[in-house]
Structure formats: structure tokens, C-alpha cells
Protein backbone atom coordinates (compact mmCIF):
# COMPACT_ATOMS: atom_id res chain seq x y z
CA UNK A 1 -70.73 41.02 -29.88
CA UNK A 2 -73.50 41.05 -27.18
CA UNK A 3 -74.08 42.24 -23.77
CA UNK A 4 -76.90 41.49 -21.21
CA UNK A 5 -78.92 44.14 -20.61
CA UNK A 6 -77.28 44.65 -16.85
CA UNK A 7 -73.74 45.39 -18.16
CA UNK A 8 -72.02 46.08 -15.19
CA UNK A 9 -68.46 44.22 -14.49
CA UNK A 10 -70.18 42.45 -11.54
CA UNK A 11 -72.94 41.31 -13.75
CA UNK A 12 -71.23 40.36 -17.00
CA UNK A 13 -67.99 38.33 -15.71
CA UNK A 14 -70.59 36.70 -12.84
CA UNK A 15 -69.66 33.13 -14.62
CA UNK A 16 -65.36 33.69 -13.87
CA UNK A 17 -66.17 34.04 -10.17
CA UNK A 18 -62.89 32.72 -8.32
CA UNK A 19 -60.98 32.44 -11.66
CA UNK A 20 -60.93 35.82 -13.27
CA UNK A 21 -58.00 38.44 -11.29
CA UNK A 22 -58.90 41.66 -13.23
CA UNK A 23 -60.32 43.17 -16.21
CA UNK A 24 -58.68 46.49 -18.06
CA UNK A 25 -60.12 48.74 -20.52
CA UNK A 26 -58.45 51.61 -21.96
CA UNK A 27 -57.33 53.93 -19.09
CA UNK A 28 -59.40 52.38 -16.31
CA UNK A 29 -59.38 48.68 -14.77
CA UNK A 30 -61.04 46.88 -11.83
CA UNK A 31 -60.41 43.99 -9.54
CA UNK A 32 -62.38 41.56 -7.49
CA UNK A 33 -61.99 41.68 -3.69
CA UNK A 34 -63.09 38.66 -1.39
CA UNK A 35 -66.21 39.48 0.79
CA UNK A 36 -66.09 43.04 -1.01
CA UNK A 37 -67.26 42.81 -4.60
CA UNK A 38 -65.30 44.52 -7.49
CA UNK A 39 -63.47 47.58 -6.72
CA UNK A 40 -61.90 50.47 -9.37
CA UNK A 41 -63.01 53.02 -12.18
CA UNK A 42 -64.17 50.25 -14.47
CA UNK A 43 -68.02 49.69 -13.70
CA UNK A 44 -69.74 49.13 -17.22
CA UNK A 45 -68.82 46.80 -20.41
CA UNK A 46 -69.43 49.24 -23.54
CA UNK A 47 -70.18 47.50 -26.42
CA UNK A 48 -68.01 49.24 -28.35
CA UNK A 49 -64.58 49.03 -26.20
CA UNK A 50 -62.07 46.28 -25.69
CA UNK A 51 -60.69 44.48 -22.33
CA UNK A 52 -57.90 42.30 -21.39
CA UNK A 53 -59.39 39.85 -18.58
CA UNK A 54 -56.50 38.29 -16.59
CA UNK A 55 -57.56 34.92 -14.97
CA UNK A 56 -55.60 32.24 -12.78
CA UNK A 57 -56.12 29.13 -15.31
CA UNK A 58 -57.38 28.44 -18.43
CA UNK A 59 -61.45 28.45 -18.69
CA UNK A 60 -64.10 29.46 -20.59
CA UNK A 61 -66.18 32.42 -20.82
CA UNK A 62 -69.78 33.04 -22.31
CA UNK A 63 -72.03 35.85 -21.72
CA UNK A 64 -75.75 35.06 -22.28
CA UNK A 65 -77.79 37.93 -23.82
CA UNK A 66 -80.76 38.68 -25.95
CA UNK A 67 -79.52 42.06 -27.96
CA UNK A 68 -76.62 41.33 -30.53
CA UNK A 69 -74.33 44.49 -30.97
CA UNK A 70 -74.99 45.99 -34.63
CA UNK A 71 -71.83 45.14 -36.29
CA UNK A 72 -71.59 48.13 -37.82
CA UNK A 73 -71.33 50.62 -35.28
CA UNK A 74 -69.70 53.38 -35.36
CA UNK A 75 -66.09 53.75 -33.45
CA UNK A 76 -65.18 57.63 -31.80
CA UNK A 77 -61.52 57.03 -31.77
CA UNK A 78 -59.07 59.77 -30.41
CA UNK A 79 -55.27 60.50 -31.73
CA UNK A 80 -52.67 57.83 -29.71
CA UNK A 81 -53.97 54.09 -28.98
CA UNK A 82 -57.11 53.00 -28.54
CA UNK A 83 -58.97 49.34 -26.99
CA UNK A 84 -61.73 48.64 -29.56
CA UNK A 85 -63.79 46.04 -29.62
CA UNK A 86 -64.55 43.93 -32.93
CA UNK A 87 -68.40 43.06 -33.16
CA UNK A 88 -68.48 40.73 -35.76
CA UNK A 89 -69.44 37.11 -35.51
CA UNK A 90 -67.05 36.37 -38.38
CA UNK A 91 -63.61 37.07 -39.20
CA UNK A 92 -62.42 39.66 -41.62
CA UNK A 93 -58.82 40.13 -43.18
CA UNK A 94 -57.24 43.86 -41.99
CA UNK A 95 -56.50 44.46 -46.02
CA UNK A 96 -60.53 44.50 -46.52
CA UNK A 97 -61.73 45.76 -42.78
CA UNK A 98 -59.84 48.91 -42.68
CA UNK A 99 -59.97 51.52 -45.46
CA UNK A 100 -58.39 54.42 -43.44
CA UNK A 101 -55.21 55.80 -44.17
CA UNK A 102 -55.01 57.66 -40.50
CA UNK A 103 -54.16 54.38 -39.19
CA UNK A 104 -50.80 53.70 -38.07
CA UNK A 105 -50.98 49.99 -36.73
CA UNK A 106 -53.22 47.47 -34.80
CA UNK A 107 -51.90 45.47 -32.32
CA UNK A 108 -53.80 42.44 -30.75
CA UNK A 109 -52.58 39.83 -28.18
CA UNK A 110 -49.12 38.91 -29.11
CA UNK A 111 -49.69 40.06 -32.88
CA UNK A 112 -49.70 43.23 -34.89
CA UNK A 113 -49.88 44.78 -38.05
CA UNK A 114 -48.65 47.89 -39.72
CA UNK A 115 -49.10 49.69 -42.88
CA UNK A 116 -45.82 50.36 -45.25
CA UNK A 117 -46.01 52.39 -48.06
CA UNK A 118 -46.33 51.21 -51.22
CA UNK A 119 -46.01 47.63 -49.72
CA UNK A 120 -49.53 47.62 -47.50
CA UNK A 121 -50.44 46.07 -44.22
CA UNK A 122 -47.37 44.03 -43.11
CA UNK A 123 -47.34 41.67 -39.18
CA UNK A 124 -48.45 38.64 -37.81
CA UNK A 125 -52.47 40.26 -37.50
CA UNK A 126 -53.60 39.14 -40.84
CA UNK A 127 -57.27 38.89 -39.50
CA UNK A 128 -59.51 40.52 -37.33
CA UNK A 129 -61.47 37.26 -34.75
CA UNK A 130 -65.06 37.75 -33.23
CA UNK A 131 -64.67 37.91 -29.00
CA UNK A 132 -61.65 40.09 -29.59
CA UNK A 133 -60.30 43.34 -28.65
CA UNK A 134 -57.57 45.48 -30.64
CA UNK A 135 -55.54 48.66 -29.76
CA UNK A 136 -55.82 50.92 -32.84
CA UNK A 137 -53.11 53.69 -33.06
CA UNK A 138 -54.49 56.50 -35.30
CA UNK A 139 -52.77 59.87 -35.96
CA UNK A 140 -55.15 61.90 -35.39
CA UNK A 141 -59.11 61.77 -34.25
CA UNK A 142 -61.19 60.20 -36.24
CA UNK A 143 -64.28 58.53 -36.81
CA UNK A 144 -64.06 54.46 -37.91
CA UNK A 145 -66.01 52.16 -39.15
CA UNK A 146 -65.39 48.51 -39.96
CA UNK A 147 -65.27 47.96 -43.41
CA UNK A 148 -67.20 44.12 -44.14
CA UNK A 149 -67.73 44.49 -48.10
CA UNK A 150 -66.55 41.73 -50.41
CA UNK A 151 -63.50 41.56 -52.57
CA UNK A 152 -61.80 39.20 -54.93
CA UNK A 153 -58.58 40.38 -53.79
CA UNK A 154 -56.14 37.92 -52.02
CA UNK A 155 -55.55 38.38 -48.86
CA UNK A 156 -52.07 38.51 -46.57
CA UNK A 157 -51.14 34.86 -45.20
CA UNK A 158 -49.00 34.93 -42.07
CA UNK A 159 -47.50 31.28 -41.71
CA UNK A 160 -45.63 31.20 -38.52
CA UNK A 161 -45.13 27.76 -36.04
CA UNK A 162 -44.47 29.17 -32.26
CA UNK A 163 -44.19 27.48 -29.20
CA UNK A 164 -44.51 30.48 -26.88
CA UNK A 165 -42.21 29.96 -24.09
CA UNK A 166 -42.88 32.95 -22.73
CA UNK A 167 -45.42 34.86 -20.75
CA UNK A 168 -48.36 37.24 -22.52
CA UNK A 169 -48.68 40.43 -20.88
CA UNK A 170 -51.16 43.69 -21.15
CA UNK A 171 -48.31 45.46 -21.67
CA UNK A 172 -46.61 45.08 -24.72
CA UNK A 173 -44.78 46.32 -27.71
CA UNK A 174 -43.49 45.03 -31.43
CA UNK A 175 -40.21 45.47 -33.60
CA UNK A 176 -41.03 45.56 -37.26
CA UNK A 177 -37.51 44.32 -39.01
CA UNK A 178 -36.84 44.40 -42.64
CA UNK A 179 -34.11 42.45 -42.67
CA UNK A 180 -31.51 40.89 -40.46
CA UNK A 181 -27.80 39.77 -41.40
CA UNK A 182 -27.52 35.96 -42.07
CA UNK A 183 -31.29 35.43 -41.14
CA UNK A 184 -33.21 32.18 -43.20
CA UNK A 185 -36.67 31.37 -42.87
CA UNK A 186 -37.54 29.51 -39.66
CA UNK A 187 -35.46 31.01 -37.70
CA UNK A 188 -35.97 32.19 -34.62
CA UNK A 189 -36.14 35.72 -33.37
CA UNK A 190 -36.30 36.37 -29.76
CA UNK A 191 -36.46 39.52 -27.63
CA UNK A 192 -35.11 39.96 -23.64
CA UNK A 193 -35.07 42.23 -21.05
CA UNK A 194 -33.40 41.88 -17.84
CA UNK A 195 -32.48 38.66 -18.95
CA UNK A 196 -35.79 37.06 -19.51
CA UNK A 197 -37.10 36.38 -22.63
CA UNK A 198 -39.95 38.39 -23.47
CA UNK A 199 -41.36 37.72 -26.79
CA UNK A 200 -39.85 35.74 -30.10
CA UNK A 201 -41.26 35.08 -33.66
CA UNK A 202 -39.99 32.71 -36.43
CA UNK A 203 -38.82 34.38 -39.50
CA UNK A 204 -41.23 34.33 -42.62
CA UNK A 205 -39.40 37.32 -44.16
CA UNK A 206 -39.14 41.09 -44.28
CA UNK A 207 -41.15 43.10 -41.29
CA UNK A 208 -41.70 40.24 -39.15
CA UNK A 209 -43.24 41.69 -36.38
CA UNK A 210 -40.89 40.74 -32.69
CA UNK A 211 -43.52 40.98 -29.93
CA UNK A 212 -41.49 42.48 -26.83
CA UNK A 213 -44.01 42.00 -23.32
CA UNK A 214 -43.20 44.49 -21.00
CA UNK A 215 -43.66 44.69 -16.98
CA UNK A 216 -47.20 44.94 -15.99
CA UNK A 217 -46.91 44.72 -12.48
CA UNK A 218 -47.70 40.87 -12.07
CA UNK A 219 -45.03 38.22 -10.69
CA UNK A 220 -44.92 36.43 -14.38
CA UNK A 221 -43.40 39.66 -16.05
CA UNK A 222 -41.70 40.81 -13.30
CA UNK A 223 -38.17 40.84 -15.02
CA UNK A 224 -39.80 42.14 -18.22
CA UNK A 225 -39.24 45.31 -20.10
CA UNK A 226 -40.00 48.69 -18.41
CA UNK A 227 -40.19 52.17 -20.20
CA UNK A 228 -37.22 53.63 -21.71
CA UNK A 229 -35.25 50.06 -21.43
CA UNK A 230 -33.78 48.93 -24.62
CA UNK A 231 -34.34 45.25 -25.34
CA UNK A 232 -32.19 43.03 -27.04
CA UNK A 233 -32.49 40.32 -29.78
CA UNK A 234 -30.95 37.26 -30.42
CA UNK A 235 -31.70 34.50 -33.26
CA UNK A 236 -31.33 31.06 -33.09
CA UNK A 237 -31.50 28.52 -35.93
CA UNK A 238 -32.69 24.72 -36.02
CA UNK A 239 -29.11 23.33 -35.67
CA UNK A 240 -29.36 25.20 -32.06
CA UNK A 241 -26.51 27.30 -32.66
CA UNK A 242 -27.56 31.20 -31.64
CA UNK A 243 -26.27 34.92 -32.31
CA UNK A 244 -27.04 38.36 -30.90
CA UNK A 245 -28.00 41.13 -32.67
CA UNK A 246 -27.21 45.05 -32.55
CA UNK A 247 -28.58 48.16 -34.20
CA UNK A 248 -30.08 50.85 -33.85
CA UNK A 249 -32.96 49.69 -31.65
CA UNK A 250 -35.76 51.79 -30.07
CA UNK A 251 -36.24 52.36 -26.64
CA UNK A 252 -38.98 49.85 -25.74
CA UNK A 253 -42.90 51.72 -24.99
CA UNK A 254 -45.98 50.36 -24.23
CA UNK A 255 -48.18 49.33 -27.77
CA UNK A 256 -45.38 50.41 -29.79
CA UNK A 257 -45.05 49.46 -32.96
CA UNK A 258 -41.18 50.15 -34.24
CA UNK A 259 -39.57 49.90 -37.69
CA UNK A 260 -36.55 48.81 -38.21
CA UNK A 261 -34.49 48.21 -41.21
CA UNK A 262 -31.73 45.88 -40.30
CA UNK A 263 -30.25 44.30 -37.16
CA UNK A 264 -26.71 43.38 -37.65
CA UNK A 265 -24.95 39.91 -36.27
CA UNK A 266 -23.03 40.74 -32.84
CA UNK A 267 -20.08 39.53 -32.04
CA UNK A 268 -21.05 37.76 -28.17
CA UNK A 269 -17.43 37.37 -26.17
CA UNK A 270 -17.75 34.85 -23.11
CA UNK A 271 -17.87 36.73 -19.69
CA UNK A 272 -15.37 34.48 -18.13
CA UNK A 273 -12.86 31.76 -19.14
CA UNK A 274 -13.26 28.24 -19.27
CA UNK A 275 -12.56 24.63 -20.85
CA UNK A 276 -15.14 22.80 -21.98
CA UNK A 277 -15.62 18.91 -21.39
CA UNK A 278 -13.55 17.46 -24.56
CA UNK A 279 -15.70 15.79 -27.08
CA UNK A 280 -15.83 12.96 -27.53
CA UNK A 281 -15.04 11.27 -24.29
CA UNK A 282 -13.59 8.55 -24.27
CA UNK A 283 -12.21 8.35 -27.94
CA UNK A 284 -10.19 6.63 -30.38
CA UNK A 285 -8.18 8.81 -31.64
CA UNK A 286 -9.15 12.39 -31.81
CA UNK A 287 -11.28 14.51 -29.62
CA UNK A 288 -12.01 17.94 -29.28
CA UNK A 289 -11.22 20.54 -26.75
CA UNK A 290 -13.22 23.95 -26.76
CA UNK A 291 -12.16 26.91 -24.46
CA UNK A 292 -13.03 30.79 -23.80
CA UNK A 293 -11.96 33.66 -23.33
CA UNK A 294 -13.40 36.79 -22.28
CA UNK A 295 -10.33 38.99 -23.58
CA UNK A 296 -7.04 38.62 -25.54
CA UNK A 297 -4.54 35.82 -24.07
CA UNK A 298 -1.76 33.73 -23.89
CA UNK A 299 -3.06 30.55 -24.28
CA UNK A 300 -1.00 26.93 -23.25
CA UNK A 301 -2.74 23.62 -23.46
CA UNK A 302 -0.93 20.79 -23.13
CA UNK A 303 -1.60 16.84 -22.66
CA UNK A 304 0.28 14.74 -19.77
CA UNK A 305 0.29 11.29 -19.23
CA UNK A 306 -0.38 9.68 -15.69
CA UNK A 307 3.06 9.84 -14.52
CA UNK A 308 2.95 13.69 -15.51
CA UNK A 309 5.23 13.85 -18.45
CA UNK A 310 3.86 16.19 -21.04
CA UNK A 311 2.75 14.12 -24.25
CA UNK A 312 1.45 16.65 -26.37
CA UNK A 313 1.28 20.32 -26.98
CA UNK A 314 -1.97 21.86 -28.46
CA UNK A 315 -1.78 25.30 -27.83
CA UNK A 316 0.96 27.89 -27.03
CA UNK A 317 -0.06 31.37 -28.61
CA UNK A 318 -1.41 34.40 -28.06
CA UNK A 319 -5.59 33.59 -28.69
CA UNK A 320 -8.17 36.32 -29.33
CA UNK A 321 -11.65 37.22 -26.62
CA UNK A 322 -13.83 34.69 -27.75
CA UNK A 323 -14.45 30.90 -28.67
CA UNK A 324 -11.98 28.51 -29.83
CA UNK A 325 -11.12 24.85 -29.76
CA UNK A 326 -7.87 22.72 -30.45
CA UNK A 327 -8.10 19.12 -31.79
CA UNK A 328 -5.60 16.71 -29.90
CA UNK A 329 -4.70 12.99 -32.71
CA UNK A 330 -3.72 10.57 -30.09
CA UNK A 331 -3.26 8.16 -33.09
CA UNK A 332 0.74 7.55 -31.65
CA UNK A 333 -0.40 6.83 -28.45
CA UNK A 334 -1.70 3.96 -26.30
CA UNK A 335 -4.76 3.64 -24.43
CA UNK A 336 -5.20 4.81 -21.11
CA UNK A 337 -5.96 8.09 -19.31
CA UNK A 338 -4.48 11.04 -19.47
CA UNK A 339 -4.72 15.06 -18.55
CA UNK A 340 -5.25 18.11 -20.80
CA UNK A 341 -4.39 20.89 -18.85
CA UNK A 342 -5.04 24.80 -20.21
CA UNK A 343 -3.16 27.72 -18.76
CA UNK A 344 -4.32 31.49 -19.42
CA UNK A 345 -3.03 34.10 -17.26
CA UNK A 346 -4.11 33.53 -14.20
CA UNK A 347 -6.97 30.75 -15.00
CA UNK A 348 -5.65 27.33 -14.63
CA UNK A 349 -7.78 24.11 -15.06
CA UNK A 350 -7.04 20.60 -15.84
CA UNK A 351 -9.62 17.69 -17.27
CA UNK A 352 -9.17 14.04 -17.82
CA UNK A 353 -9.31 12.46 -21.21
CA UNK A 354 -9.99 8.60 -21.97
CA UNK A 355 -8.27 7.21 -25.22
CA UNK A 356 -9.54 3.78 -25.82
CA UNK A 357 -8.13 1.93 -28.97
């Protein structure tokens, strides 16, 4: 890492004028105001500490300077989290880097890492990069140093193919899960608040690490989590079909790192009823009709032809909340249109059905 020898914000981000919206260190932050300059408690880039720079589109950023930071140095870190920087020019695996045992976790953008007993460093943060910053939680203070010796030990591979559909944030938190009921490698695991998705993973195995973003005051995380909100998983596989999960799931905090040792499948009932377009459409001879219900019913489903003379009865029962489908065999009757009509309680809807022979 290197700074020029003026260090100040002003100075040092000169080259992201109009594109950079705000730098933020640990505990202090600034902002650039037209016809003003940049305004808040954050003056100085320390060599030593670690930003988050928000910016309006993607760019690139170099800093031109003549002193190189002594990779080496010596890090002053207090008990809680703490925005490091990493002043190597090469990367280094976590297993070899850090030889501390105060260390609880290490959380980077969208990846982190935690150490399990008798198991060692477990996350998506296999590797510390050069021009990056990392929150270190420590139990107590401390002083660190970066360890950079050699080893012929192997170190942890994190495999993982993402396309992040959602939106990084400086505020953010991971779920460490051992294990989750029915879950196969590549799935996917997905967190929400409010609604909005706010971080997923695929599934290499026990203590993936969930990344949950949480609300840090911009409009692209507006819906996301806030303190003391519990968020919610769901998995989905690569047929498409999707479950919930429940468990015993911490109250979401910003740079936590929670462990977790199983999320169970949740039963998810429908909030409404309906019928579902039968499938296929036209067809010759059997199709499939899929309905919901949101709590226990009588259920009637019936076929009529066009002059309204009921042809067919697929349903007349008492059905469970939840999802269900009836098959109608139209193999004894003759082409044409007809009418599938579902009664439940007080929900009544009818669809048309095309049987072409």
C-alpha cells in the first residue's frame, strides 16, 4: 500500500472527482459537496486503516506515490470490529496470514471467514488481496501483525459460481450454517429482508458463509435489513423449484458473523387461493390443473362442456392449506373446448381448456 505524501481525502481521491459519493473509515466518513469541497470527520488516509469508497459507476482508481507502506507494520487493534488495511502487494491465504487465536472472524466485501475449533478458518475469505480493506473482530485488544512466512501446508479453496443479483452495502452481516435439511451442492442460499433479497451464496458444504446487506441509508438498500430485524432464508435448486427455511436465526447486526447449526425446510402455505393456468394447453388427452389454498377447504372442481353440462368431476373433498393439483384424462371425450371450474368456500373461478385429438 502507498500514499502520497499529502494524504488528505481531498488530495488522495483527487482522480474520482464527479464519480466517487463518499468514503468511510471506521467510525468517521466524509462526503464531497459541489462548490464546497469535502465535508465530515474523515480528513486523512492512514496507511494503516481501511475505507469503503462508494462511487456512482464503475471506474478505476490509482494513487501515485513515491513511499510504499512497509508491509509489515504493526496493527493497534481494539476489542469489537475493526477497518484494517492489508499492505501487501501480494496475496496471502488467512490459514498462513493470521497466527492469533484472539481473532474471532474477518469479514471483507461480501465474504468472510471464521475460525471453528478443531476444524480452522471456515467462509468464502480464503485470501487476503492487495488494495483491500478488512473488518477484523478480535476479543479483546491486541496488537497484530500480518503473518507473510512460507509454508508447505495446503491452503482452504472456496469454489463458489455467483451471479450477485443483489446490491453490496457497507453495512453488512454473515450466517455461518453447518448444515441445512435437504440441501445439495449448488444450491442456492439466499437471505431477505423486507422482502428484498439481500445477500445469497451457493452451497459448497458445511459453514457456508450467507452474506445478509443491511440498510445503509442509500436508495439501493433501502428495503434492506435494519438492527434487531430477523432475516429469512430460502434455497432454491437448479430445477427452479424453491423452499424456505426456519430455525433458530439471530437477530441480524452490523459485521456479524453468526453460527448456526441447522436451518430446517419450512413448510410455505399460499397467502390466497387460486387456479393455476392448466398445463398443457391445448392437449390431447390429459392436462394438469394446480390450485391453492391458504387454509383447510372444501374443494369442488369440475369440467363442463359448452352447453354447460358437467363432464367430469376432479375434485370434491375436503383439501389441506397448501399446493395441490388434479389431473383431468379426456381420453373419452371429443375435441373441442370446454370449462374447468373450482369452487372453495367462497372463491369461485372458472378457466377454459382446449382438447385437441
Amino acid at each position: 500500500m502507498s500514499l502520497p505524501e499529502d494524504n488528505t481525502v481531498d488530495n488522495v481521491l483527487s482522480s474520482l472527482d464527479g464519480v466517487v459519493e463518499g468514503i468511510i473509515g471506521q467510525g468517521e466518513a466524509s462526503s464531497p459537496i459541489p462548490g464546497i469541497g469535502w465535508v465530515g470527520s474523515l480528513t486523512d488516509i492512514s496507511p494503516s486503516s481501511g475505507y469503503w469508497l462508494k462511487v456512482n459507476e464503475d471506474t478505476n482508481f490509482n494513487v501515485i506515490s513515491e513511499d510504499v507502506s512497509e508491509k509489515d507494520m504493526m496493527y493497534s487493534l481494539s476489542s469489537g470490529a475493526n477497518l484494517i488495511s492489508y499492505p501487501s502487494g501480494y496475496g496471502e491465504s488467512i490459514d498462513n496470514a493470521i497466527t492469533s487465536d484472539l481473532i474471532e472472524g474477518i469479514i471483507g466485501e461480501g465474504v468472510a471467514a471464521s475460525p471453528i475449533p478443531n476444524l480452522g478458518w471456515v467462509g468464502s475469505l480464503t485470501e487476503f488481496e492487495p488494495n483491500h480493506g478488512y473488518w477484523f473482530k478480535v476479543s479483546e485488544e491486541m496488537d497484530f501483525q500480518y503473518n507473510y512466512e512460507l509454508t508447505d501446508e495446503l491452503s482452504r479453496h472456496y469454489i463458489a459460481f455467483n451471479e450477485k443479483d443483489y446490491n453490496q452495502s457497507t453495512e453488512q452481516s454473515f450466517y455461518f450454517i453447518e448444515d441445512i435439511e435437504n440441501i445439495e451442492e449448488g444450491d442456492i442460499v439466499s437471505a431477505y429482508c423486507n422482502g428484498a433479497k439481500v445477500g445469497s451464496r451457493e452451497w459448497i458444504g458445511a459453514y457456508t458463509d450467507i452474506p445478509a446487506m443491511g440498510n445503509d441509508n442509500s436508495d439501493l438498500t433501502k428495503d434492506y435489513c435494519r438492527a434487531n430485524q430477523v432475516p429469512t432464508f430460502r434455497v432454491e435448486k437448479p430445477n427452479g423449484e424453491t423452499y424456505g427455511l426456519t430455525g433458530d436465526i439471530p437477530v441480524w447486526d452490523s459485521n456479524g458473523l453468526h453460527m448456526l447449526s441447522s436451518l430446517q425446510e419450512a413448510i410455505i402455505l399460499p397467502d390466497s387461493y387460486s387456479l393455476a393456468a392448466a398445463y398443457p394447453n391445448p392437449f390431447n388427452p390429459t392436462t394438469t390443473i394446480n390450485f391453492a389454498l391458504p387454509t383447510n377447504t372444501e374443494v369442488s372442481i369440475s369440467v363442463y362442456n359448452l352447453q354447460g353440462r358437467e363432464v367430469a368431476s376432479l375434485a370434491n373433498q375436503s383439501y389441506d392449506a397448501g399446493y395441490h393439483s388434479v389431473i383431468w384424462n379426456a381420453d373419452t371425450h371429443s375435441s373441442g373446448v370446454y370449462f374447468v371450474k373450482m369452487v372453495a368456500g367462497s372463491y369461485i373461478n372458472t378457466q377454459n381448456l382446449m382438447l385437441v385429438k
